[in-house]
C-alpha atoms as a PDB file:
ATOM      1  CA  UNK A   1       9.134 -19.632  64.693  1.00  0.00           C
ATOM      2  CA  UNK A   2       9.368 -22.937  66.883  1.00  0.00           C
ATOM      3  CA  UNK A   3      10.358 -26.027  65.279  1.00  0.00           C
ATOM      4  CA  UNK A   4       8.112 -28.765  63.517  1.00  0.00           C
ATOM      5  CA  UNK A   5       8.096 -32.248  65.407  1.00  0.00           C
ATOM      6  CA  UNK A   6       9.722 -34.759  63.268  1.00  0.00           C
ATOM      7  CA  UNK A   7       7.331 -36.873  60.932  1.00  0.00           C
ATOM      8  CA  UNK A   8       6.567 -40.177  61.992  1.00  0.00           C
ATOM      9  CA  UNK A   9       8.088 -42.702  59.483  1.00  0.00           C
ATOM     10  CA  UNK A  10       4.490 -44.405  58.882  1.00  0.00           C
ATOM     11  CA  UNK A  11       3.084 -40.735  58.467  1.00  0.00           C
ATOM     12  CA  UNK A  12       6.129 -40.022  56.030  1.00  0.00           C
ATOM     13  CA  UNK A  13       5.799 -43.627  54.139  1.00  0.00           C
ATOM     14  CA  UNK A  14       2.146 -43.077  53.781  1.00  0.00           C
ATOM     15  CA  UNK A  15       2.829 -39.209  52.095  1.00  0.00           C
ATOM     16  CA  UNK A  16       5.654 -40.315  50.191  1.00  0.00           C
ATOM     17  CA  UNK A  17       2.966 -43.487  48.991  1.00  0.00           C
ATOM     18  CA  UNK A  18       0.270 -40.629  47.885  1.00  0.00           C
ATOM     19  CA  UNK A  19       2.826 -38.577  46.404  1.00  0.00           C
ATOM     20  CA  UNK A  20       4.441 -40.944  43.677  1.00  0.00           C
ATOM     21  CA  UNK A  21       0.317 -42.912  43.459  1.00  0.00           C
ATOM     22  CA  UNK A  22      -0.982 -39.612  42.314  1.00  0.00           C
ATOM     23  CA  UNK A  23       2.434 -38.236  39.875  1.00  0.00           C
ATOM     24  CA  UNK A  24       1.525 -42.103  38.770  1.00  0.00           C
ATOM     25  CA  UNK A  25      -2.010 -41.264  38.218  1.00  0.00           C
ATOM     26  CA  UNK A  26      -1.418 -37.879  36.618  1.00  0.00           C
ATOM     27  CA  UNK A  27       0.930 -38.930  34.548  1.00  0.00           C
ATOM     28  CA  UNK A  28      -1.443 -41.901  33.200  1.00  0.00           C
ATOM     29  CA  UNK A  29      -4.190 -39.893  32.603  1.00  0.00           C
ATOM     30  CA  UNK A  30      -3.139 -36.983  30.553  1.00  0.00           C
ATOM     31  CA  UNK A  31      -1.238 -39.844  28.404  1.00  0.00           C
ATOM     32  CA  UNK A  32      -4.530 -41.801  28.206  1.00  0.00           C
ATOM     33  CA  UNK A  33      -6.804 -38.955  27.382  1.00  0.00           C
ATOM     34  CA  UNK A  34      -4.218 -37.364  24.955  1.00  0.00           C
ATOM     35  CA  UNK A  35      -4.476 -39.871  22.944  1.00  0.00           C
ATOM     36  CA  UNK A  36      -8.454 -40.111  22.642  1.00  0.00           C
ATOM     37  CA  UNK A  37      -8.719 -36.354  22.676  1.00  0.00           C
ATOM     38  CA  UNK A  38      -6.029 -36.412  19.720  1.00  0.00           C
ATOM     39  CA  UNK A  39      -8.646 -38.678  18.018  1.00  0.00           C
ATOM     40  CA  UNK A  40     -10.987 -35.642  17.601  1.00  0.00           C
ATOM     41  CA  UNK A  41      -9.792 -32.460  18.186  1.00  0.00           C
ATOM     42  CA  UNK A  42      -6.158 -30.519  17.281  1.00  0.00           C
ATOM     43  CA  UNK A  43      -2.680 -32.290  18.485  1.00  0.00           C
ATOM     44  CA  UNK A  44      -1.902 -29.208  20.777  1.00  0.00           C
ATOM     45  CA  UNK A  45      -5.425 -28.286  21.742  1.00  0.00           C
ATOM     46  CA  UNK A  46      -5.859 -32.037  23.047  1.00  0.00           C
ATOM     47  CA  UNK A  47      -2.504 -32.204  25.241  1.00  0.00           C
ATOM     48  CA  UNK A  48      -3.775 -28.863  26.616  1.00  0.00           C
ATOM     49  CA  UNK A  49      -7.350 -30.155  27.884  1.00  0.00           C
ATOM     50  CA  UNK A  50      -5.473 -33.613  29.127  1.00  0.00           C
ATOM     51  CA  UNK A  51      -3.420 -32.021  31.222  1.00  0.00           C
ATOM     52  CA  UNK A  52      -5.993 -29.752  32.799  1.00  0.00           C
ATOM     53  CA  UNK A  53      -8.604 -32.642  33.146  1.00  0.00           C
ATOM     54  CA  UNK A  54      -5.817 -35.254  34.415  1.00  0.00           C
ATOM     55  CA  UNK A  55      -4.082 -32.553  36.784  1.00  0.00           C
ATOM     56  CA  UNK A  56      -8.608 -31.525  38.294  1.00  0.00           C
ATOM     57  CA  UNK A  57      -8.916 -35.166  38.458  1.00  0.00           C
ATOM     58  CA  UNK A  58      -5.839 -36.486  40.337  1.00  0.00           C
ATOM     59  CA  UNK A  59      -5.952 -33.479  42.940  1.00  0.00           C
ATOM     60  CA  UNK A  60      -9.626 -34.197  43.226  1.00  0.00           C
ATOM     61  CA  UNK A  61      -9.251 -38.002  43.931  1.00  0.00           C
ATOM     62  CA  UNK A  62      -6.348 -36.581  46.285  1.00  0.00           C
ATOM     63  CA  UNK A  63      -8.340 -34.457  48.112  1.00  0.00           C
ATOM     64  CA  UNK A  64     -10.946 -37.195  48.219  1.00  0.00           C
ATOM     65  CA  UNK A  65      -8.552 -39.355  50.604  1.00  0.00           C
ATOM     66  CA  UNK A  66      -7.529 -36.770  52.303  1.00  0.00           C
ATOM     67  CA  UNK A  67      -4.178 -36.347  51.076  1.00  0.00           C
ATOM     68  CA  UNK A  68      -4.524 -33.356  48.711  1.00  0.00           C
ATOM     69  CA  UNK A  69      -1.832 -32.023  47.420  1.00  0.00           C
ATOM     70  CA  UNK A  70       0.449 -29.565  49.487  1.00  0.00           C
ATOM     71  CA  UNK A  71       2.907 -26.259  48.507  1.00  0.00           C
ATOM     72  CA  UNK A  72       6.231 -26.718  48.572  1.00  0.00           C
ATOM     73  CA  UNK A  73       6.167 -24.697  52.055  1.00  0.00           C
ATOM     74  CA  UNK A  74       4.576 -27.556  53.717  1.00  0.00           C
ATOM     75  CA  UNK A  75       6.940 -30.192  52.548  1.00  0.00           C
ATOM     76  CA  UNK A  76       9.981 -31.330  54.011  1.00  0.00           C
ATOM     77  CA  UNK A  77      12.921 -29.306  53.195  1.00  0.00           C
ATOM     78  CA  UNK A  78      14.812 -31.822  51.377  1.00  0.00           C
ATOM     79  CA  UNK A  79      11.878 -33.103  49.395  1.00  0.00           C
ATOM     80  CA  UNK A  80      11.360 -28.889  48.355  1.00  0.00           C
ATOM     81  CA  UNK A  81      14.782 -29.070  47.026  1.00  0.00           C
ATOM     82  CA  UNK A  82      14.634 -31.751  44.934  1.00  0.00           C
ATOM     83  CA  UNK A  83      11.590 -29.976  43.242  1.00  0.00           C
ATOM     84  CA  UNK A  84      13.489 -26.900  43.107  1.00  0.00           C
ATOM     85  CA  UNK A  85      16.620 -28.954  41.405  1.00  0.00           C
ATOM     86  CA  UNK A  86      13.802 -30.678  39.040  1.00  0.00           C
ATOM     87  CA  UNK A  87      12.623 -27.374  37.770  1.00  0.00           C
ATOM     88  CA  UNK A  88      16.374 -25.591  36.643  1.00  0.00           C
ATOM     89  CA  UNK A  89      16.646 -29.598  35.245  1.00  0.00           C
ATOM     90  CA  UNK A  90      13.492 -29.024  32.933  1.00  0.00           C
ATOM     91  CA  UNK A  91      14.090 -25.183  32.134  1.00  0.00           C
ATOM     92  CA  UNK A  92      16.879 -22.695  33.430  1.00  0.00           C
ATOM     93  CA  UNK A  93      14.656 -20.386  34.107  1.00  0.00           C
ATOM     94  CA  UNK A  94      13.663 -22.757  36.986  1.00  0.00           C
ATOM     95  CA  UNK A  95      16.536 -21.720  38.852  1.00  0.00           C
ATOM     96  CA  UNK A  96      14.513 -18.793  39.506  1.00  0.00           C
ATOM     97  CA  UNK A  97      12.532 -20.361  42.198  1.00  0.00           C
ATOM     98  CA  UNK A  98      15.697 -19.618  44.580  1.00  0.00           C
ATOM     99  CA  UNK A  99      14.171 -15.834  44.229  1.00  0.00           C
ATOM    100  CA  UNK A 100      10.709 -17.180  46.063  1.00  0.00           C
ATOM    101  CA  UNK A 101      12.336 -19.599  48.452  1.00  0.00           C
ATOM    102  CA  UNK A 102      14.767 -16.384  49.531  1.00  0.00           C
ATOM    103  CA  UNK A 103      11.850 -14.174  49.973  1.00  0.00           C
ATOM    104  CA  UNK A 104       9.076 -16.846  51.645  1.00  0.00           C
ATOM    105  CA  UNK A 105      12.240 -17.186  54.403  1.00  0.00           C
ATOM    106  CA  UNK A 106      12.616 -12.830  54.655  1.00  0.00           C
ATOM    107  CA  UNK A 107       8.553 -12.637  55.059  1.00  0.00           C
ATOM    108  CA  UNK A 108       7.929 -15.526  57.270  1.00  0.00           C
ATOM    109  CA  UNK A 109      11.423 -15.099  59.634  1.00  0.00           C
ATOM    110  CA  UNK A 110      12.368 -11.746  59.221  1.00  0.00           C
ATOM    111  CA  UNK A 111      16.231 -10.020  57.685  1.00  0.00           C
ATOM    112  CA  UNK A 112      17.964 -11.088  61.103  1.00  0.00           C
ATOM    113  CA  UNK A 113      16.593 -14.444  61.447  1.00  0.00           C
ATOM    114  CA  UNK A 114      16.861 -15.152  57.883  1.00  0.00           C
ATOM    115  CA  UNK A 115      20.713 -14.537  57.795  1.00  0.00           C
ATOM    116  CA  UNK A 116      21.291 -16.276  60.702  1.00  0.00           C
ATOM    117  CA  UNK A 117      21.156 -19.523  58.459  1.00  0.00           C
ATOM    118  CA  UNK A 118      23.405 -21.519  61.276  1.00  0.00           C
ATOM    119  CA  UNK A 119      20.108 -21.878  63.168  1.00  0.00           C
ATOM    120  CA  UNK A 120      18.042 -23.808  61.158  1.00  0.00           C
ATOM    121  CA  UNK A 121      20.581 -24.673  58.443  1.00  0.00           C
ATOM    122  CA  UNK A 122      17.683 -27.355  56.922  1.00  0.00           C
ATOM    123  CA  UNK A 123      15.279 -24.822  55.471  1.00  0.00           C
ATOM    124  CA  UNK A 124      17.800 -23.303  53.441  1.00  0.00           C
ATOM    125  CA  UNK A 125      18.285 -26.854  51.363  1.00  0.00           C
ATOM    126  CA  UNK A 126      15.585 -25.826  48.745  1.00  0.00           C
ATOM    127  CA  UNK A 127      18.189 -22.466  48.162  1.00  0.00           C
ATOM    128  CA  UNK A 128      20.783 -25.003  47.940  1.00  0.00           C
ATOM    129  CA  UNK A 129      19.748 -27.462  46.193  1.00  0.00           C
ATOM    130  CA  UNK A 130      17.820 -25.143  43.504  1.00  0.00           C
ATOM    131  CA  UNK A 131      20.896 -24.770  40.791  1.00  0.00           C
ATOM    132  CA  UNK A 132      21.950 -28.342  41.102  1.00  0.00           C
ATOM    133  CA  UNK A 133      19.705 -29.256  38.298  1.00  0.00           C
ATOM    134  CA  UNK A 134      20.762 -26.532  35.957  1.00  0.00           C
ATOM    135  CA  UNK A 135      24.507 -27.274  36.791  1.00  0.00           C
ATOM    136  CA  UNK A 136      23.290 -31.353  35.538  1.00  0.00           C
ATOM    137  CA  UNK A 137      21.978 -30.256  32.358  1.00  0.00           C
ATOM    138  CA  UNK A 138      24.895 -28.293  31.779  1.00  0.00           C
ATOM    139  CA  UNK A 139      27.279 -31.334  32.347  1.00  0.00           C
ATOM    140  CA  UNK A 140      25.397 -33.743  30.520  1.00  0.00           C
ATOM    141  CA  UNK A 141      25.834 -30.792  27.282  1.00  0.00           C
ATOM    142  CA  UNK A 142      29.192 -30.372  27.922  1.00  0.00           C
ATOM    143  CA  UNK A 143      29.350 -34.517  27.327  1.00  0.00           C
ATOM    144  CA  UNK A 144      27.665 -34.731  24.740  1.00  0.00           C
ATOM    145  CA  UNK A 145      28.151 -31.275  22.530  1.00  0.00           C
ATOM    146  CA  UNK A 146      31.288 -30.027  24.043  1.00  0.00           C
ATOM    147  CA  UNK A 147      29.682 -26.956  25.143  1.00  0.00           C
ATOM    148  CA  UNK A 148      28.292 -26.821  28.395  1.00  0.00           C
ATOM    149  CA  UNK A 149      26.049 -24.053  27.502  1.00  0.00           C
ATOM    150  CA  UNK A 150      24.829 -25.585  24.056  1.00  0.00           C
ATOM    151  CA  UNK A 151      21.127 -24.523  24.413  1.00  0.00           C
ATOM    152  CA  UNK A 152      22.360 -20.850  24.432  1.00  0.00           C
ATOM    153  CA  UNK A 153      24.699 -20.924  21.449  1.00  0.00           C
ATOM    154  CA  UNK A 154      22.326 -22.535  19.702  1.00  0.00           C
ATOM    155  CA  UNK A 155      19.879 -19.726  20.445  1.00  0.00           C
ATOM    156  CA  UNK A 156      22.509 -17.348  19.358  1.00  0.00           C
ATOM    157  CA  UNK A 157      24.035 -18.610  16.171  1.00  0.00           C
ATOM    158  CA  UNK A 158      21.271 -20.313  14.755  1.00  0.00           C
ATOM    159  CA  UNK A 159      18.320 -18.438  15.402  1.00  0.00           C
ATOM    160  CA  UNK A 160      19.831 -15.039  15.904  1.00  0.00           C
ATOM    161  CA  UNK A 161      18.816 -14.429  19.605  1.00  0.00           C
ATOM    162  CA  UNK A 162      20.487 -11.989  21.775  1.00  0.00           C
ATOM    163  CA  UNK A 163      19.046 -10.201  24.942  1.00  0.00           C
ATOM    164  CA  UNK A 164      18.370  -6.344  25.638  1.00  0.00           C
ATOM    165  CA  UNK A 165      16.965  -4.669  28.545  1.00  0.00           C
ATOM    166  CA  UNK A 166      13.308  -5.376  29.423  1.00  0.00           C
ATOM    167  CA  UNK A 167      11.857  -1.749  28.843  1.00  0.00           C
ATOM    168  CA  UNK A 168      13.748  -1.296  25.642  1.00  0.00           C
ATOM    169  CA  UNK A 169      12.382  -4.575  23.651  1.00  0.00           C
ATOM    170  CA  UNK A 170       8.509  -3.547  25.514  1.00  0.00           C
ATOM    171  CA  UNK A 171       8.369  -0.471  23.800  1.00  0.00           C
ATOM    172  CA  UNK A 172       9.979  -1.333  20.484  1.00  0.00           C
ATOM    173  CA  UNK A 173       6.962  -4.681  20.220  1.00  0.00           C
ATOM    174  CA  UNK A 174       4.554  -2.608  21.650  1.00  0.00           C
ATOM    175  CA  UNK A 175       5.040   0.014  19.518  1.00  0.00           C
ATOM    176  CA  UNK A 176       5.904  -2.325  16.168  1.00  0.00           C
ATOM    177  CA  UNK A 177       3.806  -2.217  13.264  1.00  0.00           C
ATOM    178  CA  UNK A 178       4.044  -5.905  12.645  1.00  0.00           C
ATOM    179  CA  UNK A 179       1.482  -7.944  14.561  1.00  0.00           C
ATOM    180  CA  UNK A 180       3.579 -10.718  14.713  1.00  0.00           C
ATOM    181  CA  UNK A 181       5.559  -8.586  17.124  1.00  0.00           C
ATOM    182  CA  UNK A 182       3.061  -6.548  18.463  1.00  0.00           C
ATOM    183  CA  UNK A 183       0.641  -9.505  20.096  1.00  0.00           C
ATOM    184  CA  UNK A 184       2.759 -11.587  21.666  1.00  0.00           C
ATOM    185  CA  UNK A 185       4.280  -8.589  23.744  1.00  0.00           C
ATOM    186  CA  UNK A 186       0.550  -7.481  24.406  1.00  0.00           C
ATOM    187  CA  UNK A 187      -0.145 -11.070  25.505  1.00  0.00           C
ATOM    188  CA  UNK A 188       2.526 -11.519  28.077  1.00  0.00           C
ATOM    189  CA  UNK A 189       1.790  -8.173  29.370  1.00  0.00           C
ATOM    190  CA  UNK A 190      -2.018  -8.862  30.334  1.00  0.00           C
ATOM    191  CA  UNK A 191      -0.518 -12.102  32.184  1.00  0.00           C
ATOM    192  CA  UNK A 192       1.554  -9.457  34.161  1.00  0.00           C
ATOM    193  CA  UNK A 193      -1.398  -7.623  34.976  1.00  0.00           C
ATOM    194  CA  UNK A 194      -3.034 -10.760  36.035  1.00  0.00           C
ATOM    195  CA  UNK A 195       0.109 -11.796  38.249  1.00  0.00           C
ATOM    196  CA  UNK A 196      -0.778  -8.248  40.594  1.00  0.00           C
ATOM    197  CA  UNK A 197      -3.491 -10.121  42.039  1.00  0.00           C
ATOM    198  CA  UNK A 198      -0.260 -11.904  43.698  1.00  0.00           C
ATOM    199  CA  UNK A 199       0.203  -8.134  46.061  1.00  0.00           C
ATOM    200  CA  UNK A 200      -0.815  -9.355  49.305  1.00  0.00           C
ATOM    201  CA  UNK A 201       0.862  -9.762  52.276  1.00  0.00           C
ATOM    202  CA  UNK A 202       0.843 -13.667  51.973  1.00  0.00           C
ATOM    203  CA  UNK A 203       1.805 -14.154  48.421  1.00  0.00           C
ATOM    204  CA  UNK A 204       3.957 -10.885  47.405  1.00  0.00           C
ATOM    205  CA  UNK A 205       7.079 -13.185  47.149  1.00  0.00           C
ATOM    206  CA  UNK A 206       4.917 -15.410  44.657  1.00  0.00           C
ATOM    207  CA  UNK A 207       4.453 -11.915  43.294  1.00  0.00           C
ATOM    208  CA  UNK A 208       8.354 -10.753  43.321  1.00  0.00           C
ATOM    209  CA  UNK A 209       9.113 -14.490  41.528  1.00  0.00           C
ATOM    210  CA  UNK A 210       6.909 -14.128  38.731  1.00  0.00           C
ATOM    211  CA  UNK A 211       8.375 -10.307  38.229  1.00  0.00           C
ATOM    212  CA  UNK A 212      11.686 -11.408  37.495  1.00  0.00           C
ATOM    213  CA  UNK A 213      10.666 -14.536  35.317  1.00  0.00           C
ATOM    214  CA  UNK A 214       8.448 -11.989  33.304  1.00  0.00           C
ATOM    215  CA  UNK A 215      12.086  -9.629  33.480  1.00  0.00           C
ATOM    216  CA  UNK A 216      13.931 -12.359  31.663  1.00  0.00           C
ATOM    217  CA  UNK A 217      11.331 -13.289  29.243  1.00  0.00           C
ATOM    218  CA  UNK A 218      11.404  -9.497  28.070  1.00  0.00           C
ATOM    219  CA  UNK A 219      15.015  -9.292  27.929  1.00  0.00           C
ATOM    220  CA  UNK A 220      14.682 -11.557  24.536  1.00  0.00           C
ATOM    221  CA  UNK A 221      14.900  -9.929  21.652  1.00  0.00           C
ATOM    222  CA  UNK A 222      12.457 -12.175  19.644  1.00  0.00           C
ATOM    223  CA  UNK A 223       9.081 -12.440  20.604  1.00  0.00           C
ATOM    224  CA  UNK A 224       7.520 -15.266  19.130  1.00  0.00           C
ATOM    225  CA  UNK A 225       7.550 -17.056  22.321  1.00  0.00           C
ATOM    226  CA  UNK A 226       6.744 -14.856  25.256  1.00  0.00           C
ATOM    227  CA  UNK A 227       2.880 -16.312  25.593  1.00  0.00           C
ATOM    228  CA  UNK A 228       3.296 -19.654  26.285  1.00  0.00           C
ATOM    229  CA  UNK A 229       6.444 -18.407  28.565  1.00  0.00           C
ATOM    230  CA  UNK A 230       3.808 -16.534  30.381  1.00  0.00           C
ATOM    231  CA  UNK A 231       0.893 -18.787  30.687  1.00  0.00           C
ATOM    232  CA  UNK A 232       3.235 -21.472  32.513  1.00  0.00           C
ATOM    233  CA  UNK A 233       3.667 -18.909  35.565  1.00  0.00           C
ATOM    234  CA  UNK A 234       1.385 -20.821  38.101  1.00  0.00           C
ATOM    235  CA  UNK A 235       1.037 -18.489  40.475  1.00  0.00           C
ATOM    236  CA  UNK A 236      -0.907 -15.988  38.447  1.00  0.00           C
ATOM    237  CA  UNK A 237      -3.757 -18.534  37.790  1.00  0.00           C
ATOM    238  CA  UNK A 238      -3.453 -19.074  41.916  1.00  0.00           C
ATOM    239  CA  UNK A 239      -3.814 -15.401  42.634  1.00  0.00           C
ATOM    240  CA  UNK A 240      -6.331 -14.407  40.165  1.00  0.00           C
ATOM    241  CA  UNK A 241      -8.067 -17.666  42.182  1.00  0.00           C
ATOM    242  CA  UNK A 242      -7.784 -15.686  45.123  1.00  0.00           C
ATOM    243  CA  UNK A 243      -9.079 -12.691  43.683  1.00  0.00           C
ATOM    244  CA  UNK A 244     -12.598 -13.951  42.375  1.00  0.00           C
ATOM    245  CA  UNK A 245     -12.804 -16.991  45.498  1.00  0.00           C
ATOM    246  CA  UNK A 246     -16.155 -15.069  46.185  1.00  0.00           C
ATOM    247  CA  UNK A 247     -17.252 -13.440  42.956  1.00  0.00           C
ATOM    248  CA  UNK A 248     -18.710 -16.433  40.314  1.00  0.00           C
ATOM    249  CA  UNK A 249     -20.387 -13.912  37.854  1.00  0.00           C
ATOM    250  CA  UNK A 250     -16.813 -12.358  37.563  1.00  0.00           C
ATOM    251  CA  UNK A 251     -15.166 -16.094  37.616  1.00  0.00           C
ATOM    252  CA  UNK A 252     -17.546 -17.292  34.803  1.00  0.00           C
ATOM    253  CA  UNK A 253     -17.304 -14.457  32.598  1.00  0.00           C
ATOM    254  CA  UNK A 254     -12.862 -14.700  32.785  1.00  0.00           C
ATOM    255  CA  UNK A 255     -13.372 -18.529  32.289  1.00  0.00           C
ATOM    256  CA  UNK A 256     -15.474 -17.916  29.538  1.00  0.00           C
ATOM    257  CA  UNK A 257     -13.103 -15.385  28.123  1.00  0.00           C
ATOM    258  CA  UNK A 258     -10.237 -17.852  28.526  1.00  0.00           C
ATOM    259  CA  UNK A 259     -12.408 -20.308  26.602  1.00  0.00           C
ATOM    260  CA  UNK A 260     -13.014 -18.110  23.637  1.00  0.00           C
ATOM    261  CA  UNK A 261      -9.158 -17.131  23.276  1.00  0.00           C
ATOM    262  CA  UNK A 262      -8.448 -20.368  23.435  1.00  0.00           C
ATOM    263  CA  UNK A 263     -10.724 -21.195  20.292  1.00  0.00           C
ATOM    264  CA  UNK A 264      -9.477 -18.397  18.194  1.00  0.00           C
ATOM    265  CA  UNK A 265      -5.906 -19.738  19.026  1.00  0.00           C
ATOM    266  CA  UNK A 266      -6.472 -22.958  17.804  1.00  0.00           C
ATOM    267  CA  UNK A 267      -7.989 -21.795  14.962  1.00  0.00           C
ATOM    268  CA  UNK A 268      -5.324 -19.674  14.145  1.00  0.00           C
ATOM    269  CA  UNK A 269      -2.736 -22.023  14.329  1.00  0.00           C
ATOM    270  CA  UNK A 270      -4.827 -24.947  12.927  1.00  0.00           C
ATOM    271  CA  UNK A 271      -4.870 -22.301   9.494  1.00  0.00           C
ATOM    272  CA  UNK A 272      -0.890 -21.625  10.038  1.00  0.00           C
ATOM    273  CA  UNK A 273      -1.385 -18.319  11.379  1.00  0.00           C
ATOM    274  CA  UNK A 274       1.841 -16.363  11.909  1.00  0.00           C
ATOM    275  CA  UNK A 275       0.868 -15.490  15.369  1.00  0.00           C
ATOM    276  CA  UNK A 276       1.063 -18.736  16.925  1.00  0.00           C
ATOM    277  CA  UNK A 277       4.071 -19.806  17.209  1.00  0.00           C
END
């Protein structure tokens, strides 16, 4: 794979200039119409639909001056890894994203080239750089708790979590007789089913990624969150994109679908349902 020419620096200031206008913008928005929307509709319903409208708007007005925005394959290497170090920050399951990063590299260079890291040392910094977030938010709990691994003891001793393998906890919520358990479990595995759309030659690392994500959410013995740990996997919605580019009908009726879960979600939960959680 021959090398990229450098960037210019007035081509890099001007990216780096749409890049922090539209996070600007974004983040302005969904503040903005979070709190109208709150005005009128459900707390959690309105940051929902403010994030979705501020995210189609900025990436529309993006698009519009012909910067829209890119994948982390197209961005310098450096600025890839301090995403990746942003995500295992925000949630340790971001560390994760080393798994896609590892593959994209195996599909795009091939076992030899990819091993031969000595080459083109830069490409690996998103690898590199992926934990360094996670290994932050450790520090700053072992400064401020004592225990560098807080969130998980916390999980442990006062909620009673533990972990299990995968198949074991599937069949046991699958097979439950309590809703509560049931749903959820049900839930995350019709995202799964959506995430297959990812089995193509171009995405199947995408594919691989969410796998193991979906792996460790399983592994949990409780439940009660595994939905909204599914519906944040990304590159389901960008497969399932893929899969109905050229069929509306089918698009409108999933949309639609989407829509009315939605509703009987909020409903639930604006009633205290049990199953939202």
């Amino acid at each position: 794979m021959p090398r990229r020419g450098k960037l210019r620096p007035a081509v890099l200031a001007r990216r780096a200039f749409f890049f922090v206008a539209g996070s600007l913008l974004l983040g302005f928005l969904a503040v903005f119409l979070n709190a109208v929307l709150a005005l009128y509709i459900p707390r959690h319903f309105a940051v929902s639909l403010a994030v979705g409208i501020a995210v189609a708007t900025t990436f529309w007005l993006l698009k519009l001056v012909k910067h829209p925005p890119i994948l982390l394959a197209r961005v310098p290497p450096l600025a890839a890894g301090l995403c990746a170090a942003l995500s295992s920050a925000v949630r340790s399951n971001g560390v994760l994203v080393i798994v896609y990063f590892g593959l994209s590299l195996l599909r795009q260079r091939g076992p030899r080239r990819t091993l031969a890291f000595w080459t083109e040392p830069e490409i690996y910094l998103p690898i590199v750089m992926a934990p360094l977030g996670l290994f932050a938010f450790w520090w700053m709990a072992m400064l401020t708790t004592g225990d560098a691994f807080a969130q998980a003891s916390t999980a442990a001793h006062g909620w009673g979590w533990h972990s299990s393998w995968p198949w074991t906890n599937m069949v046991e919520r699958v097979t439950s007789t309590s809703l509560r358990e049931r749903w959820p479990m049900i839930a995350s595995l019709m995202m799964f089913l959506g995430s297959l759309t990812l089995l193509r030659r171009s995405s199947w690392p995408l594919f691989v990624y969410c796998l193991v994500n979906f792996l460790l959410f399983w592994a949990g013995t409780s439940p009660n969150s595994l939905l909204r740990y599914s519906i944040v996997l990304f590159p389901i919605y960008y497969g399932v994109a893929r899969a109905l580019a050229n069929r509306r009908l089918a698009a409108g009726v999933l949309l639609l679908g989407c829509f009315a879960v939605q509703m009987i979600m909020m409903r639930l939960w604006a009633h205290g349902s049990v199953l939202v959680v």
